[in-house]
N, C-alpha and C. Protein backbone atom coordinates (compact mmCIF):
# COMPACT_ATOMS: atom_id res chain seq x y z
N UNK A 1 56.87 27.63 -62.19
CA UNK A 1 56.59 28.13 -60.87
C UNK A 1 57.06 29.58 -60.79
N UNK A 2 56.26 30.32 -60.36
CA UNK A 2 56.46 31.82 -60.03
C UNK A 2 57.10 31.94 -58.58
N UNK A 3 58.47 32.55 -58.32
CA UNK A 3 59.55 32.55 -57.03
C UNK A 3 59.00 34.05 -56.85
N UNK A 4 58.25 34.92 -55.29
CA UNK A 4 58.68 35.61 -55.27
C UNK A 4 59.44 36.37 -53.79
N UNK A 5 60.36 36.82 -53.66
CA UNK A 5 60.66 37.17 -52.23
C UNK A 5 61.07 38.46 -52.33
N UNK A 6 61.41 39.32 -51.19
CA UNK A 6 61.27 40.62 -50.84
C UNK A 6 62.76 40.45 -49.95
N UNK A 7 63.33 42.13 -50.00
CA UNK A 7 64.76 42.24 -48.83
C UNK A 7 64.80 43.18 -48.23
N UNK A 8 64.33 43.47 -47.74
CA UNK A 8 64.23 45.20 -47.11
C UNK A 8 64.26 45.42 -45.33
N UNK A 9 64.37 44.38 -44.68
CA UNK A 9 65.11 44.81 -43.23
C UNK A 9 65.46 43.29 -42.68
N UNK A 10 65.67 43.36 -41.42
CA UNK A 10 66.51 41.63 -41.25
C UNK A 10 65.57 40.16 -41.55
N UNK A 11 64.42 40.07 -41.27
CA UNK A 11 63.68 39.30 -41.61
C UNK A 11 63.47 38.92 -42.76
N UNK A 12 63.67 39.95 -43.68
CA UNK A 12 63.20 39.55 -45.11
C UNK A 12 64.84 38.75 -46.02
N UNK A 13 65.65 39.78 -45.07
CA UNK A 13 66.74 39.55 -45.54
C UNK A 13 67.19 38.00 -45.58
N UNK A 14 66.80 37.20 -44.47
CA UNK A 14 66.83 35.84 -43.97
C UNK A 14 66.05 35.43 -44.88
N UNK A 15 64.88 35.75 -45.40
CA UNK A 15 63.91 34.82 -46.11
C UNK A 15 64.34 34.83 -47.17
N UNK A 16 64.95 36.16 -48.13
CA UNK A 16 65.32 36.35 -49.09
C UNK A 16 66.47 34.95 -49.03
N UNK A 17 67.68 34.96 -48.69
CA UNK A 17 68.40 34.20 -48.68
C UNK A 17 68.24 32.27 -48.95
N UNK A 18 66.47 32.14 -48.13
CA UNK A 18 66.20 31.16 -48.11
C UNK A 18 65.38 31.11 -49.82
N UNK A 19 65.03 31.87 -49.87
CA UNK A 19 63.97 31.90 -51.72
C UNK A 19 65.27 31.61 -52.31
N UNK A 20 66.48 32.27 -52.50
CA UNK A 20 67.35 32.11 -53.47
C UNK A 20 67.97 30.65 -53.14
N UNK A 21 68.42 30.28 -52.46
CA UNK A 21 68.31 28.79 -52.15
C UNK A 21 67.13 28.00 -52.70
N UNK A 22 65.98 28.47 -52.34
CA UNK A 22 65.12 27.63 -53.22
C UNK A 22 65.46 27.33 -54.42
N UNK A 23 65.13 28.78 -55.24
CA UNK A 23 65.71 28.70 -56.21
C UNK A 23 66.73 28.01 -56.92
N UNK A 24 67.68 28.14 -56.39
CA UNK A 24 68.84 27.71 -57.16
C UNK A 24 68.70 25.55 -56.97
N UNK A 25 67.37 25.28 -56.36
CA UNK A 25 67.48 24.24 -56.45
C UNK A 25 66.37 23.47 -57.45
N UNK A 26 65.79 24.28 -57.57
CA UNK A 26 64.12 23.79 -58.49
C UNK A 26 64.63 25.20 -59.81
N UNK A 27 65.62 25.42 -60.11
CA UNK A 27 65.60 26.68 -61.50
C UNK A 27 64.99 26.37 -62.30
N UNK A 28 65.00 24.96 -63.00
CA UNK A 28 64.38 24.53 -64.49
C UNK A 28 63.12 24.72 -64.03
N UNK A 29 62.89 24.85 -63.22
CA UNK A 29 61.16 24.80 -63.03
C UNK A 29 60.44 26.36 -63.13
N UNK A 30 61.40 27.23 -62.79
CA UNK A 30 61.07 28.22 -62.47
C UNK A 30 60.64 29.18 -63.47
N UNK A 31 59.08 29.63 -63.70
CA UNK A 31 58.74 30.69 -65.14
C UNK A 31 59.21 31.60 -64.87
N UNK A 32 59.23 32.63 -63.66
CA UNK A 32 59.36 34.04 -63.06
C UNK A 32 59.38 33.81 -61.83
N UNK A 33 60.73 34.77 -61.16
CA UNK A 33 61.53 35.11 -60.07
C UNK A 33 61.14 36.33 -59.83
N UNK A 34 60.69 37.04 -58.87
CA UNK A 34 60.33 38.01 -58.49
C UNK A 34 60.65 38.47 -57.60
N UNK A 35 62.07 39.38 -57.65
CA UNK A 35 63.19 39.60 -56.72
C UNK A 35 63.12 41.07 -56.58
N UNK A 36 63.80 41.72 -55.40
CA UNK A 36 64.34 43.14 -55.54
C UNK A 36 65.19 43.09 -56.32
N UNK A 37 65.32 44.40 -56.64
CA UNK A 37 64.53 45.43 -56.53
C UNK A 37 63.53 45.95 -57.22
N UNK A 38 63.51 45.41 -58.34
CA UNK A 38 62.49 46.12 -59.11
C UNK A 38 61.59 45.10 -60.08
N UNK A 39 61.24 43.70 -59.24
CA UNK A 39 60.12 42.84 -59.54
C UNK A 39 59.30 42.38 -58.95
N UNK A 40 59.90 42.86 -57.45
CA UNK A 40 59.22 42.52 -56.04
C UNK A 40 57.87 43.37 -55.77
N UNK A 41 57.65 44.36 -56.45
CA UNK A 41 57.01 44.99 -56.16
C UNK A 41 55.24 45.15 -56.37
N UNK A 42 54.68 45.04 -55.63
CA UNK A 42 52.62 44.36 -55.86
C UNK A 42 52.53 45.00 -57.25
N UNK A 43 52.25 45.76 -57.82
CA UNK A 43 52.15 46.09 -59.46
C UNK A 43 52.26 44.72 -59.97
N UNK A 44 53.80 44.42 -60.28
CA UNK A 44 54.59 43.53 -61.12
C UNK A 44 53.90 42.36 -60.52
N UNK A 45 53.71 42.13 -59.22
CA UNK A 45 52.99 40.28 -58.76
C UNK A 45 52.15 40.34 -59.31
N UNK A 46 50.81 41.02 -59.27
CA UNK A 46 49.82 40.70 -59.59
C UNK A 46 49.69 41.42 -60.76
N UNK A 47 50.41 41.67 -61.78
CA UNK A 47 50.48 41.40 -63.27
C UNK A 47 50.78 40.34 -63.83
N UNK A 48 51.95 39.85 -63.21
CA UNK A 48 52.77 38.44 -63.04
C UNK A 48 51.49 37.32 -63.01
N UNK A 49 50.88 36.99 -61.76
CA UNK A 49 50.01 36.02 -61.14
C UNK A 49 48.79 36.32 -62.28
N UNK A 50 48.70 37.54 -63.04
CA UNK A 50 47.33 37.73 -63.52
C UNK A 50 47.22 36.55 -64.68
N UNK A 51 48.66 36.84 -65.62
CA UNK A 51 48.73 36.15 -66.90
C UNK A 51 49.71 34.94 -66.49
N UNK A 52 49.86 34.27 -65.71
CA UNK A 52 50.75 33.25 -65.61
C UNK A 52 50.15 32.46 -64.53
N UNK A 53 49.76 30.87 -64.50
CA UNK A 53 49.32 29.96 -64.29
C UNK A 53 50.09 29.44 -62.80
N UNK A 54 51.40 29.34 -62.80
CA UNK A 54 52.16 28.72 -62.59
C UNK A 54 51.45 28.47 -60.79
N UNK A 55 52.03 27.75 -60.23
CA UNK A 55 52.40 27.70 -58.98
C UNK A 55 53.10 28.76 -58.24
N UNK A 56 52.50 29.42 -57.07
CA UNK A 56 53.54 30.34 -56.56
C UNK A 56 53.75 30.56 -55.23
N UNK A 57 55.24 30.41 -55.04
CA UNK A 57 56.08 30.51 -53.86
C UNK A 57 56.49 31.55 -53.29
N UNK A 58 55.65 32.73 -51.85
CA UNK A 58 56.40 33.60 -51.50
C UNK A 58 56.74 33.62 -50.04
N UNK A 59 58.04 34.06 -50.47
CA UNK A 59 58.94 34.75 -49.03
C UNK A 59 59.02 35.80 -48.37
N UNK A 60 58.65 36.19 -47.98
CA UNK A 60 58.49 38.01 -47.13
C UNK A 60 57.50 37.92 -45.69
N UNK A 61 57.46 39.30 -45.10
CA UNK A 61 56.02 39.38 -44.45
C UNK A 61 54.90 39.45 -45.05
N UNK A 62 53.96 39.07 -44.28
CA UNK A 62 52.14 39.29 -44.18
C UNK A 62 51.67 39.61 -43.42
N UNK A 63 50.56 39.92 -43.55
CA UNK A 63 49.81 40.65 -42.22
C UNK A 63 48.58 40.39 -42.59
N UNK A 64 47.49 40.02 -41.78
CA UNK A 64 45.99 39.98 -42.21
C UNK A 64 45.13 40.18 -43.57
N UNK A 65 45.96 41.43 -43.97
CA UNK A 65 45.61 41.97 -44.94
C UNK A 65 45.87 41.67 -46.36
N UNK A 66 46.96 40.87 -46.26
CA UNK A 66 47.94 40.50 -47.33
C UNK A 66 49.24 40.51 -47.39
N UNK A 67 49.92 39.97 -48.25
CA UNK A 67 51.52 39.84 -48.24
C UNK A 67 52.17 41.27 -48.77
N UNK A 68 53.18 41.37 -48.20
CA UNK A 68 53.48 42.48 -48.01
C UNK A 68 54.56 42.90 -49.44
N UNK A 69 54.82 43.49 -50.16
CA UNK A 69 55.57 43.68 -51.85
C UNK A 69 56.94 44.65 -51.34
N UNK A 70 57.94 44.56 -52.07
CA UNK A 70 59.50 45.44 -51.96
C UNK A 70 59.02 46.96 -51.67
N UNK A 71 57.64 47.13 -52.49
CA UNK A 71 57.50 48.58 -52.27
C UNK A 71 56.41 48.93 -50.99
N UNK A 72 56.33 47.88 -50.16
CA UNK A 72 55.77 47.88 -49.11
C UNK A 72 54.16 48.55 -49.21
N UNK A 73 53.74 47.91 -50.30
CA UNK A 73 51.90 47.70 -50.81
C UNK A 73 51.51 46.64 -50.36
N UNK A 74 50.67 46.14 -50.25
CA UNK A 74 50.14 45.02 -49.65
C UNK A 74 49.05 44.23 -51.16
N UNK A 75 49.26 42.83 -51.25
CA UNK A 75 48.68 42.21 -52.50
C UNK A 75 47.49 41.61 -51.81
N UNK A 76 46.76 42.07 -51.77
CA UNK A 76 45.58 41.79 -50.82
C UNK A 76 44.59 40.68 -51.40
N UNK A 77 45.02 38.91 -51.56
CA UNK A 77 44.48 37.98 -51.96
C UNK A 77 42.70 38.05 -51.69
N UNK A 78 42.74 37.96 -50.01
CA UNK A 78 41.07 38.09 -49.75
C UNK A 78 40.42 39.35 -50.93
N UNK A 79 40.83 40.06 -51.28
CA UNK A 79 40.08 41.11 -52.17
C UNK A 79 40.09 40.94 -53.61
N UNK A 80 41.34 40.10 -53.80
CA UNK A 80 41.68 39.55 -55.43
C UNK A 80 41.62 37.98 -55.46
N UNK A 81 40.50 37.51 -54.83
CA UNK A 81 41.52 35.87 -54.62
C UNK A 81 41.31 35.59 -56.00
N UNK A 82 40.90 35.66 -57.09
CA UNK A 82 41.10 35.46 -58.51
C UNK A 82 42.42 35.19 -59.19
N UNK A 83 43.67 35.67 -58.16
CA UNK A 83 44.94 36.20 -58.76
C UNK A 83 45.47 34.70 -58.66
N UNK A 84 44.89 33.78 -57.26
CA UNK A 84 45.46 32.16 -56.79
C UNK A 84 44.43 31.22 -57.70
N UNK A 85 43.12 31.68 -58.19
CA UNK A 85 42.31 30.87 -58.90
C UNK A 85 42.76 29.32 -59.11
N UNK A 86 42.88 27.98 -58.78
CA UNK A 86 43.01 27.02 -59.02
C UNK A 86 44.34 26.86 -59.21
N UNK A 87 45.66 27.82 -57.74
CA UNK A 87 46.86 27.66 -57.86
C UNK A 87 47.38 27.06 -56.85
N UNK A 88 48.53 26.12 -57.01
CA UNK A 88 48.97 25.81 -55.48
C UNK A 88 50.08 26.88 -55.34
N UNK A 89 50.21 27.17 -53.94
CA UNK A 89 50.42 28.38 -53.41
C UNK A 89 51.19 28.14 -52.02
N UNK A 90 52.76 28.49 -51.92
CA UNK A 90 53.14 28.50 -50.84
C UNK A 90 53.77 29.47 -50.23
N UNK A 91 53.44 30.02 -48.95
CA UNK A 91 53.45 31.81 -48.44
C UNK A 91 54.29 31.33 -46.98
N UNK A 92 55.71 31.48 -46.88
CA UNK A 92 56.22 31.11 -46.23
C UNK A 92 56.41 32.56 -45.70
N UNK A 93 54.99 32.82 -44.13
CA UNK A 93 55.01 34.28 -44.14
C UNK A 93 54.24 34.49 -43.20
N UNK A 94 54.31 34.85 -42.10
CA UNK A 94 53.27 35.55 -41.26
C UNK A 94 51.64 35.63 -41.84
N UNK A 95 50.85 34.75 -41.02
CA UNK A 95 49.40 35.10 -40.87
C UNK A 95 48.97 34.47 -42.63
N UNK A 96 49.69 33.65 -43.40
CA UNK A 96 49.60 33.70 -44.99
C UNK A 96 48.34 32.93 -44.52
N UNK A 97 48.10 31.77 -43.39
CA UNK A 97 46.50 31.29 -43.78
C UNK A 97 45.04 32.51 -43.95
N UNK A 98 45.32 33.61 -43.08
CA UNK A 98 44.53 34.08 -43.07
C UNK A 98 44.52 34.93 -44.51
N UNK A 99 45.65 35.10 -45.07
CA UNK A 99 45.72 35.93 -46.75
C UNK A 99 45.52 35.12 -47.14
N UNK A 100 45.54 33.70 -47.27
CA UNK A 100 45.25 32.75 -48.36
C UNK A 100 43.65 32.19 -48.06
N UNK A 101 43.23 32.08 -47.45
CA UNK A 101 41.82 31.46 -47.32
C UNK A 101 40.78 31.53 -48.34
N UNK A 102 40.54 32.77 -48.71
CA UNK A 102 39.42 33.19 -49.28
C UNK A 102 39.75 32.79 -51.06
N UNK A 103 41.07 32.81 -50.93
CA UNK A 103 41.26 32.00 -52.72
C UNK A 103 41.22 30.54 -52.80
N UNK A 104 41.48 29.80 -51.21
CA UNK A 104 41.25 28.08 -51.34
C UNK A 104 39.98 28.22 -50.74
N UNK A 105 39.15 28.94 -50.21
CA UNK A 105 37.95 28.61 -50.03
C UNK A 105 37.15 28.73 -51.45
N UNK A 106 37.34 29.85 -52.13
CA UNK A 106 36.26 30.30 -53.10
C UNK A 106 36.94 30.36 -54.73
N UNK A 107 38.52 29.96 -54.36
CA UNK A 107 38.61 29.55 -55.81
C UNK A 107 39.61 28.57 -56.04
N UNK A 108 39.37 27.30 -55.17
CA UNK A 108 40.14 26.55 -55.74
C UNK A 108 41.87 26.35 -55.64
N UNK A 109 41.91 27.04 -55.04
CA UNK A 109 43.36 27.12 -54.50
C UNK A 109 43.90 25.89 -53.59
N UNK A 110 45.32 25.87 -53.51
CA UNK A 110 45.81 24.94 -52.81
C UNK A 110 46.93 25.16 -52.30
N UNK A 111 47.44 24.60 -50.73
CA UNK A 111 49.00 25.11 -50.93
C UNK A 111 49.19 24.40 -49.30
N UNK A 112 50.30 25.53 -49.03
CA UNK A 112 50.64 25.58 -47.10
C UNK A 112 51.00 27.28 -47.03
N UNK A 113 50.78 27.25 -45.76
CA UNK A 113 51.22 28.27 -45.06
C UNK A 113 51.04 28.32 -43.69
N UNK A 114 51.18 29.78 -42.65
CA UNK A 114 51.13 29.56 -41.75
C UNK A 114 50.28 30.24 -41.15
N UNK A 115 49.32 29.74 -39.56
CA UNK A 115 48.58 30.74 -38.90
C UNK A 115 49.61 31.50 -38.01
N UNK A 116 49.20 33.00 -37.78
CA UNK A 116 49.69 33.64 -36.93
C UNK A 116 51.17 34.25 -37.18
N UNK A 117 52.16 33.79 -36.43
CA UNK A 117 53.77 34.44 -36.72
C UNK A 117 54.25 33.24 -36.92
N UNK A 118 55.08 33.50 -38.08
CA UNK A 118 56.18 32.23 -38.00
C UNK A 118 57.58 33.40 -37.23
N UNK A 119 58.06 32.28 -36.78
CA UNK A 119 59.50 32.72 -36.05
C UNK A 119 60.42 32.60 -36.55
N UNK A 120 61.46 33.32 -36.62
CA UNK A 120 62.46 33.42 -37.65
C UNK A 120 63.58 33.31 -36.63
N UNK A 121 65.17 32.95 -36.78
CA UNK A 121 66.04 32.83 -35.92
C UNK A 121 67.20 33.73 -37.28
N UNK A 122 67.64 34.66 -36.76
CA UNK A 122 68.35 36.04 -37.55
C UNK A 122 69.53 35.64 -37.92
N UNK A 123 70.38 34.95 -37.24
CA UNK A 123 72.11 34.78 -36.89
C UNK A 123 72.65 33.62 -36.92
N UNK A 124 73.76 32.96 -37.39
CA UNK A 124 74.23 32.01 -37.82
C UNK A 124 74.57 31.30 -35.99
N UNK A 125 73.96 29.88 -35.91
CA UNK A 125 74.10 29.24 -37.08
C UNK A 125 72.70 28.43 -36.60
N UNK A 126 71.63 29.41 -36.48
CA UNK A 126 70.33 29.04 -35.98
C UNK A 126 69.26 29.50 -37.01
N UNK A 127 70.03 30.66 -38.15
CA UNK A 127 69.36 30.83 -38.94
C UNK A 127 69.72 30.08 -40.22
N UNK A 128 70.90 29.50 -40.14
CA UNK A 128 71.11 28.15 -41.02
C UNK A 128 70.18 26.85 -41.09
N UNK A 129 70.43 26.68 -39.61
CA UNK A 129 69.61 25.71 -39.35
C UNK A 129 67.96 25.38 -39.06
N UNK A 130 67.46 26.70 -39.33
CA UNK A 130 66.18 27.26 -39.86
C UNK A 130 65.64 26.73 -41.25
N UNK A 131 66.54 27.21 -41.95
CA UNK A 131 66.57 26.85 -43.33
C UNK A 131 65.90 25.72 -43.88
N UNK A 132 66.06 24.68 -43.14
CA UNK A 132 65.96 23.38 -43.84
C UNK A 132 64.18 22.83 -43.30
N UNK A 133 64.06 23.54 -42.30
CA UNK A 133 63.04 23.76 -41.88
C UNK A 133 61.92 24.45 -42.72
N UNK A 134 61.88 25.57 -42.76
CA UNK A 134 61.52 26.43 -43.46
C UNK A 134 61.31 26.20 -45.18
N UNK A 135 62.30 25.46 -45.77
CA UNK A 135 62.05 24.94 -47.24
C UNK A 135 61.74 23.33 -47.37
N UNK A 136 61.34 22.82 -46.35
CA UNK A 136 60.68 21.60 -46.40
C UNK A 136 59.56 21.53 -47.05
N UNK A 137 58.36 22.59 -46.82
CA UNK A 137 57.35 22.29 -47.11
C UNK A 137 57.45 22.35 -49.03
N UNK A 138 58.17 24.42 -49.05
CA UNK A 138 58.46 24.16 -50.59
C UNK A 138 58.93 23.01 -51.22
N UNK A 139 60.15 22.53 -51.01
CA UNK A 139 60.77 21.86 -51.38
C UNK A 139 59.47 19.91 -51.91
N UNK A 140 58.82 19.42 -51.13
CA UNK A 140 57.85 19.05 -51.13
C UNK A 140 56.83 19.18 -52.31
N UNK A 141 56.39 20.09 -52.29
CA UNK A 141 55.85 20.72 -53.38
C UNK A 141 55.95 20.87 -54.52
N UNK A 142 57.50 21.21 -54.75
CA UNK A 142 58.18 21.04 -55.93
C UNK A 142 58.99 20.13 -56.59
N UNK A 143 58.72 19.03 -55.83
CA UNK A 143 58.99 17.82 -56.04
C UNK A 143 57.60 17.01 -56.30
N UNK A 144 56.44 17.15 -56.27
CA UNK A 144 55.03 16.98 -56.65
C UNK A 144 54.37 16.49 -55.63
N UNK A 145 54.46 16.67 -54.47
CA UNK A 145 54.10 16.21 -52.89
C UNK A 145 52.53 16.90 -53.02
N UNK A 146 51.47 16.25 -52.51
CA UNK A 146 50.33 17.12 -52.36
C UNK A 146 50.79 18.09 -50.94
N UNK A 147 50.00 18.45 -51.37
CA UNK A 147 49.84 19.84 -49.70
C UNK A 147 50.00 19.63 -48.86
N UNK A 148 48.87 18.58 -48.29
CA UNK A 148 48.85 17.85 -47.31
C UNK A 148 50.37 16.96 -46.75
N UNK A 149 50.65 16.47 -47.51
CA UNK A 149 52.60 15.75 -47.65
C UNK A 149 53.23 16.92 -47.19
N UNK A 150 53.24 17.94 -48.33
CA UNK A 150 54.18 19.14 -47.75
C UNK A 150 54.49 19.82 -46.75
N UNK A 151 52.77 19.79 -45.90
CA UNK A 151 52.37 20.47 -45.15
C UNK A 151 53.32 19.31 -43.22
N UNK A 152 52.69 18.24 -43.81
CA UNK A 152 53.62 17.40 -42.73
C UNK A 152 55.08 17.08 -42.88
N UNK A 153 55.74 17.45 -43.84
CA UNK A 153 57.04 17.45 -43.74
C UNK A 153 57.41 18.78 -43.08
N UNK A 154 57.05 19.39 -43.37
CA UNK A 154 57.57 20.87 -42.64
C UNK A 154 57.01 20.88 -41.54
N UNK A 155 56.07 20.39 -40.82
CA UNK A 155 55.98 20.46 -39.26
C UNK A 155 56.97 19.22 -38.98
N UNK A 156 57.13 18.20 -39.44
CA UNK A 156 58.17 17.13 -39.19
C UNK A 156 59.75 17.89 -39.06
N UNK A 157 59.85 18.19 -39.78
CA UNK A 157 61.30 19.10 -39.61
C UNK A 157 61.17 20.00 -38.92
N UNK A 158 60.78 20.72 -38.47
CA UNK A 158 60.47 21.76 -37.40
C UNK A 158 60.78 21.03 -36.08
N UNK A 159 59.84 20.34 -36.09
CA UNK A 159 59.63 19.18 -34.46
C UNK A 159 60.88 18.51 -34.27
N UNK A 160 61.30 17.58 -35.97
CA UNK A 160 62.94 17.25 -35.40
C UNK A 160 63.89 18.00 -34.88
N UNK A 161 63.92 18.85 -35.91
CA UNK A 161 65.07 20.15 -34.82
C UNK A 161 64.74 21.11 -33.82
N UNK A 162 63.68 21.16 -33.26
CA UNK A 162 63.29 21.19 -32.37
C UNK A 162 63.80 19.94 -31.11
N UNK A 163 63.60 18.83 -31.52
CA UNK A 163 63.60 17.75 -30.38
C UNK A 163 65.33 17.90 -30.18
N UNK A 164 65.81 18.13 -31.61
CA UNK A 164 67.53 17.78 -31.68
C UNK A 164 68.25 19.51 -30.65
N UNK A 165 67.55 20.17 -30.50
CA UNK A 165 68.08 21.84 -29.95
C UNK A 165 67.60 21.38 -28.43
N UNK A 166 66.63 20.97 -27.98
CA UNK A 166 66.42 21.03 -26.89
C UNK A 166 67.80 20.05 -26.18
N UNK A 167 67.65 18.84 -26.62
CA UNK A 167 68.89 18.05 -25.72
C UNK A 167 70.33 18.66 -25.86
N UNK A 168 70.40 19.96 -26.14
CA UNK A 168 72.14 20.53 -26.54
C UNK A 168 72.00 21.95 -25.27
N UNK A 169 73.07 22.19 -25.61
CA UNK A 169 73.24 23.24 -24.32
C UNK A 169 72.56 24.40 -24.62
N UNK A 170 72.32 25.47 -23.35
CA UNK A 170 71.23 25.96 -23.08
C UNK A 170 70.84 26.91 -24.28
N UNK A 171 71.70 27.86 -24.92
CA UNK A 171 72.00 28.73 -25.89
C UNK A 171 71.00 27.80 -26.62
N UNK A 172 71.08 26.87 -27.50
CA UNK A 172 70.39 25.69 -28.24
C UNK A 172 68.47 25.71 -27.71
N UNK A 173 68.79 25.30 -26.38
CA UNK A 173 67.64 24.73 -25.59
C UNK A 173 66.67 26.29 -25.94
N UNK A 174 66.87 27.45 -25.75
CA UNK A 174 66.28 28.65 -26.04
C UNK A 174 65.49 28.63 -27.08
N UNK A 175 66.28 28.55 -28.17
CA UNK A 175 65.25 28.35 -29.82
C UNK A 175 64.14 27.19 -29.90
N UNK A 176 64.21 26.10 -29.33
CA UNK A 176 63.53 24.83 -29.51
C UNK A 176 62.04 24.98 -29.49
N UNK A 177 61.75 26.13 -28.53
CA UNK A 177 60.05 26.20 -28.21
C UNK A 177 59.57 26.92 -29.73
N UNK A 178 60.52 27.85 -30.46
CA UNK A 178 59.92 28.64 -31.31
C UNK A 178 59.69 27.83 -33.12
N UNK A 179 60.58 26.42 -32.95
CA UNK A 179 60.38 25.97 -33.89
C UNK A 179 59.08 24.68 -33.66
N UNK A 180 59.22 24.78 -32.86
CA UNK A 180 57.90 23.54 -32.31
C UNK A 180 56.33 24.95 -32.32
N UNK A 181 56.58 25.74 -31.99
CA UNK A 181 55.35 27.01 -32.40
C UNK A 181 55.21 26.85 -33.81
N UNK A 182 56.32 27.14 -34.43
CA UNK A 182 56.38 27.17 -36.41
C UNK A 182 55.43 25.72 -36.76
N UNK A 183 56.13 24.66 -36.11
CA UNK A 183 55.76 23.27 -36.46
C UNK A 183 53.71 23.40 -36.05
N UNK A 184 53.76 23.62 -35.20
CA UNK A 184 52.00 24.18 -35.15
C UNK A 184 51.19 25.04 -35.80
N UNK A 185 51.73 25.85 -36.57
CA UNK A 185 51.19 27.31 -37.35
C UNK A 185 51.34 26.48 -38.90
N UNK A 186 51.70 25.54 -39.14
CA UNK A 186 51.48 24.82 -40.75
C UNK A 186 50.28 24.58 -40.42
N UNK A 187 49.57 25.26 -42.06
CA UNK A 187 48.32 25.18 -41.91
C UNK A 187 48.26 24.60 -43.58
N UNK A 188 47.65 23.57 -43.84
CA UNK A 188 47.39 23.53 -45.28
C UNK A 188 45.79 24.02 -45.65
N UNK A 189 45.61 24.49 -46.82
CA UNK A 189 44.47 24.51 -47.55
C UNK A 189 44.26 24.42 -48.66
């Protein structure tokens, strides 16, 4: 499996944290890690993704256009979907259904991700408890879960802690709507 995540302002920084957690739990599995500073960057992915098969897992932003690289290029799947050709693929990332489509529509691709914004919670101990949320679906996956499995465990965990934040005091009750949004934006394809 190809790991790759990005660190470059607070959001990424959170996700980053959550990839290396991945990581450190699926390692034997792992062909190539694609970390800052100097592997994160669109060149190196899609050299990476060109000659290597694997399954691949990324953490960072996206935007319509594509997922966004350390050197802040954009890997623009809809224009390369060749690069996901018959890969499962998980883009734990802003708008990744709309970057991923055109490689599970037209080549075979497979995975989860999300429509629109996923919501991120920055500060302990909501961005802890994010976490488990957030690597459900991977985690799934890399344990040999189809998509579809993966794809409902991670809205399942979302919705639980969601249901578990709302009944706690108000500070708590605040976050609950944004993980029940996340739990709706799993999109498999």
């Amino acid at each position: 499996m190809i790991i790759m995540y990005t660190e470059y302002d607070q959001e990424t920084t959170v996700l980053a944290g959550y990839a290396r957690q991945f990581n450190s739990e699926v390692a034997s599995k792992v062909s190539n890690i694609l970390g800052p500073p100097d592997t994160a960057d669109a060149r190196h992915a899609e050299a990476t993704l060109t000659t290597n098969p694997a399954p691949f897992f990324f953490f960072g932003h996206g935007i319509k256009s594509g997922l966004i690289a350390q050197d802040h290029a954009t890997i623009d799947f809809n224009k390369d979907p060749h690069l996901l050709s018959g890969r499962l693929v998980c883009a734990t990332c802003c708008e990744s259904e709309t970057v991923l489509e055109g490689a599970a529509r037209n080549h075979g691709a497979t995975g989860i991700g999300y429509s629109g914004k996923v919501w991120l919670f920055l500060s302990p101990p909501y961005s802890e408890l994010m976490e488990k949320c957030l690597l459900a679906g991977p985690r799934a996956l890399a344990e040999g879960e189809s998509a579809r499995e993966a794809g409902r465990r991670a809205g399942s965990e979302c919705e639980r802690l969601a249901q578990e934040l709302i009944k706690g005091p108000i500070e708590d009750q605040v976050y609950a709507p944004f993980l029940q949004m996340n739990a709706n934006r799993i999109r498999v394809f």
